[in-house]
Protein backbone atom coordinates (compact mmCIF):
# COMPACT_ATOMS: atom_id res chain seq x y z
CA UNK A 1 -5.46 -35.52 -5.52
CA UNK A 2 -6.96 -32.79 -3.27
CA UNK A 3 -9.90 -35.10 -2.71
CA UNK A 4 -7.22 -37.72 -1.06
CA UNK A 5 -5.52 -35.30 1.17
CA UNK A 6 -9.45 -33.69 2.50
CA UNK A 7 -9.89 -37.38 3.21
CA UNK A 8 -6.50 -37.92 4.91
CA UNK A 9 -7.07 -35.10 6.86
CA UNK A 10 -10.94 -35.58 8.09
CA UNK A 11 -9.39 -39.16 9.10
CA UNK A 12 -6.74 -37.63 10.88
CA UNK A 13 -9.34 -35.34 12.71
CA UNK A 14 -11.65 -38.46 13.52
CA UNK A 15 -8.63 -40.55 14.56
CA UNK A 16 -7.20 -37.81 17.09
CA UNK A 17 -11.44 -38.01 18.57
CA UNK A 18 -10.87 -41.63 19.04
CA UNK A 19 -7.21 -41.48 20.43
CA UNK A 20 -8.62 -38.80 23.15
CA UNK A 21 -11.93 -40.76 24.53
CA UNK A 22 -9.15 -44.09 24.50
CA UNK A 23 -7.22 -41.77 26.61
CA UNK A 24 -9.67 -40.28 28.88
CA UNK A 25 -10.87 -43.70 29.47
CA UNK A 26 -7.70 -45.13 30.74
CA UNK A 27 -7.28 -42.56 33.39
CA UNK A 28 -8.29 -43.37 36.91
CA UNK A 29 -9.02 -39.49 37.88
CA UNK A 30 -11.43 -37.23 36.24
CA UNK A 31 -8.91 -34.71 36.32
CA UNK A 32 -6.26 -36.90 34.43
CA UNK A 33 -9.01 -37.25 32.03
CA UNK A 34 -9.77 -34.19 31.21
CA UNK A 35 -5.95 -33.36 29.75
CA UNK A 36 -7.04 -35.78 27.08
CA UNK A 37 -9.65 -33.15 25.47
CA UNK A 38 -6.63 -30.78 24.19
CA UNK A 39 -6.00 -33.98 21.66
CA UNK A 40 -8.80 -34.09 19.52
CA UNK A 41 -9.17 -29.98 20.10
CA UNK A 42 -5.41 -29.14 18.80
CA UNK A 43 -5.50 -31.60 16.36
CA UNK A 44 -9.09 -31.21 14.80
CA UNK A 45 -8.61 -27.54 15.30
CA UNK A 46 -5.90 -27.04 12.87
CA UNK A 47 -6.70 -29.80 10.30
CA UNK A 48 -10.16 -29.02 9.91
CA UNK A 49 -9.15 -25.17 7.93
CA UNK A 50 -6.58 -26.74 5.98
CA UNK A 51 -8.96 -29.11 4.86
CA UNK A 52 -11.16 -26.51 4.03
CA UNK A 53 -8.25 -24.69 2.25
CA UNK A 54 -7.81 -27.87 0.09
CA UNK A 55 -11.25 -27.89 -0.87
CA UNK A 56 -12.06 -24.06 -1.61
CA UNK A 57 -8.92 -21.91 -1.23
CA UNK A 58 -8.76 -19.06 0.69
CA UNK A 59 -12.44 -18.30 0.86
CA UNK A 60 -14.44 -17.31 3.63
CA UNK A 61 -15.22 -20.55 5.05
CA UNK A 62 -11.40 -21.40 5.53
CA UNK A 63 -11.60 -17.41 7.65
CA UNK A 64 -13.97 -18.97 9.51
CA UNK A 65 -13.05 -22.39 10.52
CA UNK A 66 -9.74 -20.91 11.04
CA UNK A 67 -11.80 -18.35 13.39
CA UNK A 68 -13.11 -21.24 14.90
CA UNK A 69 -9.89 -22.67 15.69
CA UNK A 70 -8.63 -20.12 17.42
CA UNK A 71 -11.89 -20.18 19.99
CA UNK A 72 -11.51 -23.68 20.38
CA UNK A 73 -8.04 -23.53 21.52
CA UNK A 74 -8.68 -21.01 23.38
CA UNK A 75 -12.13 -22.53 25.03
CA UNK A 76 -10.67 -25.43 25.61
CA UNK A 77 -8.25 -24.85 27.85
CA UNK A 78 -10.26 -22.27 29.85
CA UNK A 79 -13.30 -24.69 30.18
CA UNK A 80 -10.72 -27.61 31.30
CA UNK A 81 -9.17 -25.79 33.92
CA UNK A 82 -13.18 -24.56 35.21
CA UNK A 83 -14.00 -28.07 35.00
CA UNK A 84 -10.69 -29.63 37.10
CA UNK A 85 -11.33 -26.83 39.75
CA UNK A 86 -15.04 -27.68 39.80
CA UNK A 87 -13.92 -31.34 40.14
CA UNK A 88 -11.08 -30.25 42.85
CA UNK A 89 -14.10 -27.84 44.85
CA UNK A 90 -16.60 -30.75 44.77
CA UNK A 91 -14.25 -33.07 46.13
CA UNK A 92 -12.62 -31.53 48.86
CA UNK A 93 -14.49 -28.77 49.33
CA UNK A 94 -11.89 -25.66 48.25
CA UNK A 95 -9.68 -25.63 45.39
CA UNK A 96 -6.63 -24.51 47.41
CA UNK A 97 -3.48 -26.76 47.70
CA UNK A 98 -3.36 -29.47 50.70
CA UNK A 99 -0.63 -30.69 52.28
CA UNK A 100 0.80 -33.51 50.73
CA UNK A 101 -0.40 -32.29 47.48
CA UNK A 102 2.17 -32.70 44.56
CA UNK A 103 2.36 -29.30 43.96
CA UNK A 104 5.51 -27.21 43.00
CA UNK A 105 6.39 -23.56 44.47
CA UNK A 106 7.83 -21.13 43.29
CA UNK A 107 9.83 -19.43 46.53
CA UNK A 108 9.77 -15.70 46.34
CA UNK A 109 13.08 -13.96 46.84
CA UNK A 110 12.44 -10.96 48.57
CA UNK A 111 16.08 -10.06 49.69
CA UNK A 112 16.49 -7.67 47.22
């Protein structure tokens, strides 16, 4: 039985790689793209330790992949957001907001 949910779950973590490179391949912008890399990271990132916990417990590799988790959330969305402003720099040659941009702002309220 545990051996069919460890395989459930490394399918689950091998279909969320495949749903995210469908995904980044159907957008037309590199930076729509890149969204598509929190899929397989979230997903894979949380199945992979409780696959480990099926297979030993609560052991030291399950601290660790769960360890590993965490930096990989938290990687991944630093390393996107480099990546879309490297993109964004390269392009246009500053990353600040152009006119026409679809961009919303927050108005300050300084009457107080």
């Amino acid at each position: 039985m545990i051996q069919t949910i460890q395989n459930v779950l490394l399918a689950a973590i091998v279909a969320s790689c495949w749903l995210g490179c469908a995904g980044m391949l159907r957008m037309r912008e590199p930076t729509q793209a890149m969204q598509y890399l929190s899929l397989p990271a979230g997903v894979g990132g949380v199945l992979l330790p409780a696959a480990f916990l099926c297979v030993s417990g609560w052991s030291v590799a399950t601290l660790k992949a769960a360890l590993v988790t965490v930096l990989l959330l938290a990687a991944n969305s630093i390393v996107t957001h480099a990546t879309v402003r490297a993109i964004r720099v390269r392009k246009i040659g500053h990353w600040e907001p152009r006119e026409g941009d679809r961009i919303e702002f927050i108005q300050e309220n300084r009457s107080q």
